[in-house]
N, C-alpha and C. Protein backbone atom coordinates (compact mmCIF):
# COMPACT_ATOMS: atom_id res chain seq x y z
N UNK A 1 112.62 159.47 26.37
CA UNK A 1 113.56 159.15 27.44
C UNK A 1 114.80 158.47 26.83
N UNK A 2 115.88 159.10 27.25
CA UNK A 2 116.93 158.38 26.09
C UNK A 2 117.64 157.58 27.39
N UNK A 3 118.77 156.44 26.89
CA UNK A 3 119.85 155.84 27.82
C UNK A 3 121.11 155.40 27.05
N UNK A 4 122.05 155.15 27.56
CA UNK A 4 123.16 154.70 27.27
C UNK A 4 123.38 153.41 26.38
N UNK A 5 123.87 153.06 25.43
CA UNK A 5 124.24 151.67 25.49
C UNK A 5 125.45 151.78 26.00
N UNK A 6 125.50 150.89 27.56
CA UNK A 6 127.36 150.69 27.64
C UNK A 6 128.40 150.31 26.91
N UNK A 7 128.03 149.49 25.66
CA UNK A 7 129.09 149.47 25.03
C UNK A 7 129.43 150.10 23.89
N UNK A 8 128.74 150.52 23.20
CA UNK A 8 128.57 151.32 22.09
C UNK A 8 128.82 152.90 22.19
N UNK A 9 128.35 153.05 23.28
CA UNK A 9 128.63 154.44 23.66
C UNK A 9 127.72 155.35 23.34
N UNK A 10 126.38 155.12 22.56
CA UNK A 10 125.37 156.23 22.04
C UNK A 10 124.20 155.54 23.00
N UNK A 11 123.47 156.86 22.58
CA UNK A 11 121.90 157.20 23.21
C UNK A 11 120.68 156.81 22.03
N UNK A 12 119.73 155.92 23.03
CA UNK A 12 118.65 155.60 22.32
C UNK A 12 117.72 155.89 22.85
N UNK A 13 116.83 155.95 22.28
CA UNK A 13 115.39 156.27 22.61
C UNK A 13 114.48 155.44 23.30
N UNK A 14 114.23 155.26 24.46
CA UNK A 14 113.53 154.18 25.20
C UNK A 14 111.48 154.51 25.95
N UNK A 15 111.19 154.01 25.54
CA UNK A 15 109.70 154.07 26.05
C UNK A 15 109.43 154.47 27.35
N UNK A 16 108.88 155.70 27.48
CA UNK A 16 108.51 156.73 29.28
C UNK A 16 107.28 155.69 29.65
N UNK A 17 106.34 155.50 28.77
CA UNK A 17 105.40 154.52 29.40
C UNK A 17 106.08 153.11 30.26
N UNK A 18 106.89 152.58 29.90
CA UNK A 18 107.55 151.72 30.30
C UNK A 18 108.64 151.63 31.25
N UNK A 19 109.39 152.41 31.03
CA UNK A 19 110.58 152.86 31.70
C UNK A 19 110.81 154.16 32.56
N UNK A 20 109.62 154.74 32.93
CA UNK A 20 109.48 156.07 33.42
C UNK A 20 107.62 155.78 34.11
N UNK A 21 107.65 154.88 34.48
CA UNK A 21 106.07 154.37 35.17
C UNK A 21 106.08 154.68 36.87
N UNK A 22 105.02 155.30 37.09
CA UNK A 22 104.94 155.45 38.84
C UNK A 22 105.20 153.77 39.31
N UNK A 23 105.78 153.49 40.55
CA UNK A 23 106.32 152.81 41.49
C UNK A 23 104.96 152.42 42.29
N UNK A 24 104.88 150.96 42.16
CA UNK A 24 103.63 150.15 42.93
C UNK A 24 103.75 149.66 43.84
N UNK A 25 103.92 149.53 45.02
CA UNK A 25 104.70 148.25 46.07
C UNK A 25 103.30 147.62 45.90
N UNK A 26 102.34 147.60 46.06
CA UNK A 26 101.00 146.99 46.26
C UNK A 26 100.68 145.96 45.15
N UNK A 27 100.85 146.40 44.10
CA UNK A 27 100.53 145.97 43.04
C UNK A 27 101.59 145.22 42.80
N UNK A 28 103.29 145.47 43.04
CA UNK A 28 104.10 144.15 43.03
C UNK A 28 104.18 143.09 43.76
N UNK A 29 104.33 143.51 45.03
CA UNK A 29 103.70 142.21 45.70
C UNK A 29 102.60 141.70 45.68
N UNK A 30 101.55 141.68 45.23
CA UNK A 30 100.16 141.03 44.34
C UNK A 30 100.99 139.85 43.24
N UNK A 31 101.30 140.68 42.81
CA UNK A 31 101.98 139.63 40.86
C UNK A 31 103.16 138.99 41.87
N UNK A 32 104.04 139.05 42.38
CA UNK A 32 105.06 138.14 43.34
C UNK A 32 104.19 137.05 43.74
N UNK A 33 103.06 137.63 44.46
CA UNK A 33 102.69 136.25 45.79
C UNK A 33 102.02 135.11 44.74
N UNK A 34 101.72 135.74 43.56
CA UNK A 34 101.02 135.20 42.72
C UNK A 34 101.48 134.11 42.17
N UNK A 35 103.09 134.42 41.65
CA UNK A 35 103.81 133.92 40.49
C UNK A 35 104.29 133.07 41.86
N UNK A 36 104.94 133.36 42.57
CA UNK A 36 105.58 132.38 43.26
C UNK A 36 104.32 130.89 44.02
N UNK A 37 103.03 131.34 43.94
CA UNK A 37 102.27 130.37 44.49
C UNK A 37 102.01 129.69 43.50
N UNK A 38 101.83 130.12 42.33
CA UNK A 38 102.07 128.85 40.98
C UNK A 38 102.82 128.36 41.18
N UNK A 39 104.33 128.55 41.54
CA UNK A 39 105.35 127.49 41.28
C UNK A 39 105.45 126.50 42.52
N UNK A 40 104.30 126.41 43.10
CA UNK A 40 104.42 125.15 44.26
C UNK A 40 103.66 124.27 43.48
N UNK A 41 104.20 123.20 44.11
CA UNK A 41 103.98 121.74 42.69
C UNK A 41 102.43 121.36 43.72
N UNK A 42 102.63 121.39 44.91
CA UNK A 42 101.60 120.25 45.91
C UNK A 42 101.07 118.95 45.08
N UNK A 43 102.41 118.24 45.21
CA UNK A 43 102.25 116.94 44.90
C UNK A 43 102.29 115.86 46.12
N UNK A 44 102.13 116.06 47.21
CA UNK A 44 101.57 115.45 48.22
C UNK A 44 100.33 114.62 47.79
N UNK A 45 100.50 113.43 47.85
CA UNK A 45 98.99 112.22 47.56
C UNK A 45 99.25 110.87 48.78
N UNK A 46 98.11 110.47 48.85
CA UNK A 46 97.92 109.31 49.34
C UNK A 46 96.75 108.34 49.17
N UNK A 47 96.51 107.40 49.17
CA UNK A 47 95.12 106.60 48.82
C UNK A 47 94.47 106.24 49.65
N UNK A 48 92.95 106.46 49.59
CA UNK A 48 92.18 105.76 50.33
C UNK A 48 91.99 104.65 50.51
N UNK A 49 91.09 103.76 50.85
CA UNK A 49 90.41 102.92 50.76
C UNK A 49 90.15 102.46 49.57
N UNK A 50 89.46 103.12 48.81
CA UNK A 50 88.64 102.74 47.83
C UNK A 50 90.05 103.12 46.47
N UNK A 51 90.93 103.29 46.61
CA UNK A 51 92.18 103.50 46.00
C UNK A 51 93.04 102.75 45.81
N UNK A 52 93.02 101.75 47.20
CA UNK A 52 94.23 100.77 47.28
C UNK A 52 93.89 99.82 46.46
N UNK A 53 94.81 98.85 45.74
CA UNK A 53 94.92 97.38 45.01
C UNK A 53 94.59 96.55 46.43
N UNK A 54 93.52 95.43 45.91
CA UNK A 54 93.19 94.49 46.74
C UNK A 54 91.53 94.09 46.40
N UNK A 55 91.74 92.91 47.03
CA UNK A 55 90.05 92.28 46.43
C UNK A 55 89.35 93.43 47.53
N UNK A 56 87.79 93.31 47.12
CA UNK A 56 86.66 93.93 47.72
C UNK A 56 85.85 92.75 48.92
N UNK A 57 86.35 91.33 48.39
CA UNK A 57 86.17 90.48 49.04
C UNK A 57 85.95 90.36 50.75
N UNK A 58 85.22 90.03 51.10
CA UNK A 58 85.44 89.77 53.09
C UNK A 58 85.85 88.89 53.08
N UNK A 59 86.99 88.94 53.86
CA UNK A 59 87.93 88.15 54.10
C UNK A 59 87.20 87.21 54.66
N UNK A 60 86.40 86.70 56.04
CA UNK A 60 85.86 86.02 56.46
C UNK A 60 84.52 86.56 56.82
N UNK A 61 83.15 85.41 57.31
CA UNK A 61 81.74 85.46 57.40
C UNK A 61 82.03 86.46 58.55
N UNK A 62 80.69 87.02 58.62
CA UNK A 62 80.37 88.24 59.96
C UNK A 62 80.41 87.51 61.47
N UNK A 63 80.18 86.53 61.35
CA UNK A 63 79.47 86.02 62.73
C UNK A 63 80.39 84.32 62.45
N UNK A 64 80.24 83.82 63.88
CA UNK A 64 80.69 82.50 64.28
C UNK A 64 82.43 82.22 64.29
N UNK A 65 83.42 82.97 63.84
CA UNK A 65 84.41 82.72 63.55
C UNK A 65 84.73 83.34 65.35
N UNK A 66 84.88 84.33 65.73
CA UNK A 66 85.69 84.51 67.08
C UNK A 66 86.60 85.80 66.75
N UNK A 67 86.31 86.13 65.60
CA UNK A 67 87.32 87.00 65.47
C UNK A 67 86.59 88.81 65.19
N UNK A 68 86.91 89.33 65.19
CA UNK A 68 86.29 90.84 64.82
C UNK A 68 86.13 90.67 63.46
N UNK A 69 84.56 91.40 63.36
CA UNK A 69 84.10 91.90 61.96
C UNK A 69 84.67 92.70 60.77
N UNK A 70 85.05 91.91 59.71
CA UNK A 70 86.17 92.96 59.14
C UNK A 70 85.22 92.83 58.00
N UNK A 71 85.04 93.59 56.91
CA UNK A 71 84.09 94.37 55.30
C UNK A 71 85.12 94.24 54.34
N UNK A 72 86.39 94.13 54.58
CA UNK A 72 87.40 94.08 53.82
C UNK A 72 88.82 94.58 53.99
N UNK A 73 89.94 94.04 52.99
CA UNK A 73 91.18 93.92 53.52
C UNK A 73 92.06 95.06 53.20
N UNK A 74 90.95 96.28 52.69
CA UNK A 74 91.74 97.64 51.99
C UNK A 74 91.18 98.36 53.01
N UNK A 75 91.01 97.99 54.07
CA UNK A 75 90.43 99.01 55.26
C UNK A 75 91.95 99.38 56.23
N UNK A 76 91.26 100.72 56.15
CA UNK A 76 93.01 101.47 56.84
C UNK A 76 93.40 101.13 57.99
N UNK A 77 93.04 100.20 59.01
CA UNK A 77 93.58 99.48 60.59
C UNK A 77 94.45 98.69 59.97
N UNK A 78 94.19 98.21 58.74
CA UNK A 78 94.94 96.94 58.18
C UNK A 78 96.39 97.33 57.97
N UNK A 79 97.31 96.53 57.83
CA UNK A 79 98.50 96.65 56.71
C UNK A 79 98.49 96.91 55.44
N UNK A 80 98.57 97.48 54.90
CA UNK A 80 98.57 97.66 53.47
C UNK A 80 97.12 97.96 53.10
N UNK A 81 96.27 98.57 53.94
CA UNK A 81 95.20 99.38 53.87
C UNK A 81 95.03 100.95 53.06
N UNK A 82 94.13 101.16 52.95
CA UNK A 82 94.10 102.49 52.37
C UNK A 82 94.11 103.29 53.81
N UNK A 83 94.54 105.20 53.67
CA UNK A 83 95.01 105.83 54.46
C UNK A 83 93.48 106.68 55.05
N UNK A 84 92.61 106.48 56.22
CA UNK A 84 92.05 107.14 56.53
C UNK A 84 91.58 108.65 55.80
N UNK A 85 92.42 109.38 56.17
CA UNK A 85 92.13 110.59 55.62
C UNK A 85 92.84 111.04 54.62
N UNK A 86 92.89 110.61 53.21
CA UNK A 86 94.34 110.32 52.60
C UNK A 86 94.36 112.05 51.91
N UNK A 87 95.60 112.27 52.16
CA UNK A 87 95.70 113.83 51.55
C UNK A 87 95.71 113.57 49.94
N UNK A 88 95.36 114.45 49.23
CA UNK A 88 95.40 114.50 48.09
C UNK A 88 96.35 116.03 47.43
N UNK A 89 96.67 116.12 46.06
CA UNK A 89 97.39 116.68 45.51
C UNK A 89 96.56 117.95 45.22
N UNK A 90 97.19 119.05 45.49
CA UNK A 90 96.46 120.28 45.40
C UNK A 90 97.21 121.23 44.54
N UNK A 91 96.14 122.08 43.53
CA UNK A 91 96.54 123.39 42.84
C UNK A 91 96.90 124.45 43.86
N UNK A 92 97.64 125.36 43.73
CA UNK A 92 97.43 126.57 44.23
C UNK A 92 97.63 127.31 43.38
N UNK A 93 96.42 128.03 43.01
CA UNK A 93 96.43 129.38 41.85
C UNK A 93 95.98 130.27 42.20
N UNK A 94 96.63 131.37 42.24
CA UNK A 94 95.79 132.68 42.55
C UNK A 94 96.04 133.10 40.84
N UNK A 95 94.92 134.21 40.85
CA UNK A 95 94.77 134.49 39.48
C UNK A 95 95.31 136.44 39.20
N UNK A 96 95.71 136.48 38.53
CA UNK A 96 96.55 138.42 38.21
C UNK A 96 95.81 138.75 36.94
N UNK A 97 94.97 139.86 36.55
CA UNK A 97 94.80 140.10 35.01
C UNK A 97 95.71 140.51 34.53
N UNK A 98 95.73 140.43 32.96
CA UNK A 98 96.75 140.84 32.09
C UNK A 98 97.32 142.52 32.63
N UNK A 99 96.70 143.38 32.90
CA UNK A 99 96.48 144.68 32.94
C UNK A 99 97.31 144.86 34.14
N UNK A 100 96.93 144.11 35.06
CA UNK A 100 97.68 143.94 36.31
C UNK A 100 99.04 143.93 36.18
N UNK A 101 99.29 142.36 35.61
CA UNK A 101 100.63 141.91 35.60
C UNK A 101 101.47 142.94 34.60
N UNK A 102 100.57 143.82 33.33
CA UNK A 102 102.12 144.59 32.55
C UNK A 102 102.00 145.99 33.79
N UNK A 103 101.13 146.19 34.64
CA UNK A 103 101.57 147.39 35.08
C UNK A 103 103.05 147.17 35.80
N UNK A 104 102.69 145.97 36.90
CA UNK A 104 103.84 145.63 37.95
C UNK A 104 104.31 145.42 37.50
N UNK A 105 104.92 144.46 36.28
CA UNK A 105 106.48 144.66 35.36
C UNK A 105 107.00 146.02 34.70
N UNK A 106 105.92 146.99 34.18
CA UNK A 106 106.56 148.24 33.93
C UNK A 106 106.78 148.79 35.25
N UNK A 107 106.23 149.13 36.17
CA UNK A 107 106.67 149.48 37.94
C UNK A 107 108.27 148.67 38.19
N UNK A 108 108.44 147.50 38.14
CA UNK A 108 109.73 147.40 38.35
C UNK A 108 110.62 147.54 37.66
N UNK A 109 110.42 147.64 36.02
CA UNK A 109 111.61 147.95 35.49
C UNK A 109 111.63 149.49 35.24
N UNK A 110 110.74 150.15 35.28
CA UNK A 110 110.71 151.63 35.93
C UNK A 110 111.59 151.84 37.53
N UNK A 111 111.67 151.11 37.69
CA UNK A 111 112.28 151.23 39.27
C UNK A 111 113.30 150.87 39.31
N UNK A 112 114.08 149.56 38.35
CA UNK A 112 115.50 149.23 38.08
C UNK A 112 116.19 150.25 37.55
N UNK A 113 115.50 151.05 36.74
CA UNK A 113 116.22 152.00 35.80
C UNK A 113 116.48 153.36 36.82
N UNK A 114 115.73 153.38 37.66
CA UNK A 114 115.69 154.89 38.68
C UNK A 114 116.93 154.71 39.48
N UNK A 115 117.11 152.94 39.98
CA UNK A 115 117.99 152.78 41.12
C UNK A 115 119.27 152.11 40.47
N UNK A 116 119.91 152.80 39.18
CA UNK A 116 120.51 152.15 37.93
C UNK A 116 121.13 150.65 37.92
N UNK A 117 119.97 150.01 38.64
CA UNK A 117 120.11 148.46 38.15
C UNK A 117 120.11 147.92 36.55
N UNK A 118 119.53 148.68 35.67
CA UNK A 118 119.43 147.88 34.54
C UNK A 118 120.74 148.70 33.69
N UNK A 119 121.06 147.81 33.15
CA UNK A 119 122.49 147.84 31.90
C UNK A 119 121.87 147.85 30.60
N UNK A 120 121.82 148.67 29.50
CA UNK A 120 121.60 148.04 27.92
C UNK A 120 123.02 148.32 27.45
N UNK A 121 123.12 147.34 26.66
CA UNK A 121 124.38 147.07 25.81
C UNK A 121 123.56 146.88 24.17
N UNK A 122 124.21 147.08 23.29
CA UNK A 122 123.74 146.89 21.86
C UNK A 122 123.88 145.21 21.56
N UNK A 123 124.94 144.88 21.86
CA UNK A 123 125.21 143.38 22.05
C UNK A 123 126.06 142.63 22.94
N UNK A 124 125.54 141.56 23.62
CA UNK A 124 125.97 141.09 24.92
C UNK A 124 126.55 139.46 24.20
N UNK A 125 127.36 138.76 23.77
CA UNK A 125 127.48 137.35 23.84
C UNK A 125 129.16 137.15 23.83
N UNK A 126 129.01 135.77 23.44
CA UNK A 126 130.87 135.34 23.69
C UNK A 126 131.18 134.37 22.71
N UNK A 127 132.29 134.05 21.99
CA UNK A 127 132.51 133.41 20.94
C UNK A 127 133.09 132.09 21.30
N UNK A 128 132.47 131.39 22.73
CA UNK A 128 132.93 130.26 23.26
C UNK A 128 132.15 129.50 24.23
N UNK A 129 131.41 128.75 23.85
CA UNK A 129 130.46 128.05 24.96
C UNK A 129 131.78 128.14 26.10
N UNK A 130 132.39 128.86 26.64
CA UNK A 130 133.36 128.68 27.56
C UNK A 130 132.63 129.58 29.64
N UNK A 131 132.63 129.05 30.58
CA UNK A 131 132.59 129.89 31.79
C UNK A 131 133.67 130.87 32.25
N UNK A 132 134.72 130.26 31.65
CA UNK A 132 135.80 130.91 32.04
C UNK A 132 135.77 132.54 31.22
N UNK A 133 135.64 132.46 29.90
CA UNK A 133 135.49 133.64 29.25
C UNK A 133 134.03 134.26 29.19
N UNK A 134 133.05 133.77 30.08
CA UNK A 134 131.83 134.73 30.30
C UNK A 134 132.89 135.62 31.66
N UNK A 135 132.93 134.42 32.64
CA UNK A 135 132.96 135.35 33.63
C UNK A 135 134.29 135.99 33.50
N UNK A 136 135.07 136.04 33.41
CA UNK A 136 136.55 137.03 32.80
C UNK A 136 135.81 138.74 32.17
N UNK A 137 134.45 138.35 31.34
CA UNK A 137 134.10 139.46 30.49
C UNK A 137 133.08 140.17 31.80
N UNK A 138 132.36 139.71 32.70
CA UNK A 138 131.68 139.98 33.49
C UNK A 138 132.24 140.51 34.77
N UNK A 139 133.64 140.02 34.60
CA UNK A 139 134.20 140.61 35.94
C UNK A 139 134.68 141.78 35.08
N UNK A 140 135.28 142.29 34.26
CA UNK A 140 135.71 143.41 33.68
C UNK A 140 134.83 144.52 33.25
N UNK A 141 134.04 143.72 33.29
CA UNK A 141 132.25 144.98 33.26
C UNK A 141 132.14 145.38 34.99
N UNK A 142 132.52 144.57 35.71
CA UNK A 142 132.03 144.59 37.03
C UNK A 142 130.75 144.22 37.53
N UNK A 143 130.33 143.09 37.13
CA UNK A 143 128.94 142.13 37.21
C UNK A 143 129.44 140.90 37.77
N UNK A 144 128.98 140.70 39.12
CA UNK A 144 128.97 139.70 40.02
C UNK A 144 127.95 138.49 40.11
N UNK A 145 126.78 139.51 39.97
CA UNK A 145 125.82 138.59 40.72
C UNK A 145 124.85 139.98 39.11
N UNK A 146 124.54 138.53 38.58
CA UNK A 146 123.32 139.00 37.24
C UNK A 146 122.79 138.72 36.12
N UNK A 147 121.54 138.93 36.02
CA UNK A 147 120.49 138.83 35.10
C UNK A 147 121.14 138.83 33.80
N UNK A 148 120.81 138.17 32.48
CA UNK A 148 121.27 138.45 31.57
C UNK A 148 120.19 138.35 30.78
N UNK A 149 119.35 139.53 30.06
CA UNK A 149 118.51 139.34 28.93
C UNK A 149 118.77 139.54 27.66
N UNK A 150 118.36 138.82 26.82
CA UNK A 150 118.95 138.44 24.94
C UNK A 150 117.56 138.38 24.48
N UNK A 151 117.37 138.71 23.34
CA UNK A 151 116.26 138.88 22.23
C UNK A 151 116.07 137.55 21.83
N UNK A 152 117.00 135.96 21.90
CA UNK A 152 116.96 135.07 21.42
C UNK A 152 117.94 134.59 22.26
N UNK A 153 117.47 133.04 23.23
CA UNK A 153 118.26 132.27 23.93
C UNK A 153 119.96 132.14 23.18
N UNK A 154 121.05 132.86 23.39
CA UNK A 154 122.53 132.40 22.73
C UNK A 154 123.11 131.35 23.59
N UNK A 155 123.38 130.13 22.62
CA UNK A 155 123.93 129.32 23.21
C UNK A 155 124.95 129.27 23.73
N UNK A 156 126.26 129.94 22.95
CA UNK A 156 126.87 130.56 24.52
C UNK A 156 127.21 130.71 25.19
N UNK A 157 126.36 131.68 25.73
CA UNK A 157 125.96 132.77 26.96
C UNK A 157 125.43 131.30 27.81
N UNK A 158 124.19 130.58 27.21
CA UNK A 158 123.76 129.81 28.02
C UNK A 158 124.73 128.82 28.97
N UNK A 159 125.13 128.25 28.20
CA UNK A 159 126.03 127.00 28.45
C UNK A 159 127.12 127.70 29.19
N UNK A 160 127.68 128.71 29.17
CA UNK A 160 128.84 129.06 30.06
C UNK A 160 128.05 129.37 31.25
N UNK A 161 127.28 129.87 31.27
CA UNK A 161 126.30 130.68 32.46
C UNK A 161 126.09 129.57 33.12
N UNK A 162 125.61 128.36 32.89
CA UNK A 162 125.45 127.27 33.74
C UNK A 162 126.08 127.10 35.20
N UNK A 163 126.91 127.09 35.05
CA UNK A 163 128.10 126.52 36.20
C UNK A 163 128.39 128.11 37.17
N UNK A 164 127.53 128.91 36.85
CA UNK A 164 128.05 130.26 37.56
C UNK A 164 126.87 130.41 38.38
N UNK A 165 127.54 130.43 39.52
CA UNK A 165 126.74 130.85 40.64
C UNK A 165 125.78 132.56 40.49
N UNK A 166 125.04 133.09 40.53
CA UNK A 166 124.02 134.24 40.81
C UNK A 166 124.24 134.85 39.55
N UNK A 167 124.34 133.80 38.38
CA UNK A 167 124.61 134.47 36.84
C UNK A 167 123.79 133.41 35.86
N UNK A 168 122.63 134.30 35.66
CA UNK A 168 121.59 133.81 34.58
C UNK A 168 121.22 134.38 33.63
N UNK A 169 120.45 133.49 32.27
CA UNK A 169 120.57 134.23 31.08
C UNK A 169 119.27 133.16 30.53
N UNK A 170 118.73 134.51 30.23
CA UNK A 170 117.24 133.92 29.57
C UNK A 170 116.93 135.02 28.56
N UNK A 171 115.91 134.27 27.54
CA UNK A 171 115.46 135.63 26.60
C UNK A 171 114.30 136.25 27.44
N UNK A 172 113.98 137.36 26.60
CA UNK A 172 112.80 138.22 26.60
C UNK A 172 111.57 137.21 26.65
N UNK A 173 111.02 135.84 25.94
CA UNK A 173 110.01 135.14 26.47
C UNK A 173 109.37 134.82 28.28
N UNK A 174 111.01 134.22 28.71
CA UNK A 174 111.00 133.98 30.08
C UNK A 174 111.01 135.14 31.31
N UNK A 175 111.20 136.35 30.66
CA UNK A 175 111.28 137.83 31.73
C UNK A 175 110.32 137.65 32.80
N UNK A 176 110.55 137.47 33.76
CA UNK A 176 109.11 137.46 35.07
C UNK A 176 109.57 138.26 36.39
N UNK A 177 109.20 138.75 37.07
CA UNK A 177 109.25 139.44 38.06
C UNK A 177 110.12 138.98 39.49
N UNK A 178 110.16 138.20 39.71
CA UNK A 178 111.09 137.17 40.32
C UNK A 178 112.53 137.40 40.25
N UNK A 179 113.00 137.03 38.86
CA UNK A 179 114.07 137.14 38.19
C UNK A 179 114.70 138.78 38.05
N UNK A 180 113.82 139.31 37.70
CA UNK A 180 113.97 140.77 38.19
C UNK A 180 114.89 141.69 39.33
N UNK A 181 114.06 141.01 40.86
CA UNK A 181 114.35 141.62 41.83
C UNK A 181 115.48 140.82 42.39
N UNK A 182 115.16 139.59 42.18
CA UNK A 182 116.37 138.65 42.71
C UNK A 182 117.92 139.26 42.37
N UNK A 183 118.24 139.35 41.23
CA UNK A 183 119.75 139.91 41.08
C UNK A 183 119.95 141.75 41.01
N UNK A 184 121.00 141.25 41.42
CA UNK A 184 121.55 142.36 41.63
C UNK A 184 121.84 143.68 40.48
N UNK A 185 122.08 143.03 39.29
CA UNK A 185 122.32 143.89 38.07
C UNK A 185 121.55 142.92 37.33
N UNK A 186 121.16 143.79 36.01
CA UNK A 186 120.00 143.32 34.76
C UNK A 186 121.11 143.60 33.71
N UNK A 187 121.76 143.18 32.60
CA UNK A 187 121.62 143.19 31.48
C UNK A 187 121.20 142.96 30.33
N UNK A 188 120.43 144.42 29.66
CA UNK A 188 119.54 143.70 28.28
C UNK A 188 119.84 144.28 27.41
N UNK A 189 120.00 143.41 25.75
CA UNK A 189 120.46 144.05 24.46
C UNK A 189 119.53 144.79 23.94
N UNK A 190 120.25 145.76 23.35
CA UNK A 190 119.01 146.34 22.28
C UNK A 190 117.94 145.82 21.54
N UNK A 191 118.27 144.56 21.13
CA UNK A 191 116.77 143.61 20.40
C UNK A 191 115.94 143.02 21.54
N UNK A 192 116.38 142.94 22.71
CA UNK A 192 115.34 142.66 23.59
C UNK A 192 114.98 144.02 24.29
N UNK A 193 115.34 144.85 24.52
CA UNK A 193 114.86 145.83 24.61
C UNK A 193 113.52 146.37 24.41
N UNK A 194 113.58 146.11 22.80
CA UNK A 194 112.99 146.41 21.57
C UNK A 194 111.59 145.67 21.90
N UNK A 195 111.96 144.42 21.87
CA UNK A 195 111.12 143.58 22.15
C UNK A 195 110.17 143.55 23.72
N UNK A 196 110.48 143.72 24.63
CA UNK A 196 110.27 144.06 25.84
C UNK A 196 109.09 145.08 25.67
N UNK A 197 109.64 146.31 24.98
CA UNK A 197 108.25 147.02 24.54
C UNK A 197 107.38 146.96 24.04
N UNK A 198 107.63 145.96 22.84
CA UNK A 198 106.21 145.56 22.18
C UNK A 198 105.28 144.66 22.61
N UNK A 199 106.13 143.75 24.28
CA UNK A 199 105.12 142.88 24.96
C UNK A 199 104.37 143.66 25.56
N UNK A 200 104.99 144.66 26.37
CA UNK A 200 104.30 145.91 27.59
C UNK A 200 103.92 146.86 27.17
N UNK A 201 103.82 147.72 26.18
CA UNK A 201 103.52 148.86 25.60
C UNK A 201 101.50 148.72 25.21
């Protein structure tokens, strides 16, 4: 299966297993609901009783005083009691096998390439940690809103990309499915390319 580099102007040879894969909706939204339910923190906590700082002490004897029976001063009616039913901090993991997750990444970037979302260029960077001269070069490509993949984080690409709204740039380590569908256009160099196949292949 050959493609373009846009800037170079020649044809390379790109992987059909990868880039030419039947289309999953089932199987992508599986690896989506997945990846996105990892990234909830559920750091919601609270303490019980037996949690709170404070003596274990009874405050006063059971009987003869006039007052209600109290066991101690970390009991939750109190002020500064522990919380009845205190919520605690929760995982949420759903689990994807390996096999799973490279199909639905070859399914979507099989599917970027059908609906010519993805761009390869031979080399993508800029000779100026500057925003002004990413996006100047991005508007003259005609890239608004997009993905930027590199074989090796360029600093940069990075540092200008910062300050730009729906314009991100990560290597081939961080590639996830998310990032994918979210923008609008993909650009990836030939060494990540390269690389891309030897994770999924």
């Amino acid at each position: 299966m050959n493609i373009l580099l846009k800037d170079s102007k020649k044809n390379v040879l790109i992987s059909k297993n990868i880039f030419n894969f039947p289309f999953n909706r089932t199987l992508i939204h599986q690896v989506i609901t997945t990846f996105q339910t990892r990234l909830r923190k559920g750091t919601k906590a609270q303490k019980s009783r037996g949690e709170v700082s404070g003596s274990g002490k009874k405050p006063w004897r059971q009987k003869g005083t006039g007052r209600a029976r109290v066991g101690s001063l970390r009991s939750p009616i109190w002020r500064s009691g522990g919380v009845t039913f205190a919520a605690k901090s929760k995982k949420y993991i759903k689990k994807v096998n390996k096999k799973m997750y490279k199909a639905a990444m070859k399914s979507i970037l099989s599917e970027l390439v059908r609906v010519k979302r993805l761009n390869f260029f031979k080399n993508f960077n800029i000779n100026a940690p500057k925003t002004k001269i990413l996006f100047k070069k991005l508007k003259s490509l005609n890239f608004t809103d997009v993905l930027i993949i590199t074989h090796k984080l360029k600093k940069n690409l990075f540092l200008a990309s910062r300050n730009l709204y729906k314009i991100k740039v990560i290597d081939t380590k961080l590639i996830n499915p998310i990032d994918l569908l979210k923008f609008k256009s993909i650009i990836i160099t030939f060494k990540a390319l390269k690389k891309i196949e030897e994770i999924f292949e």
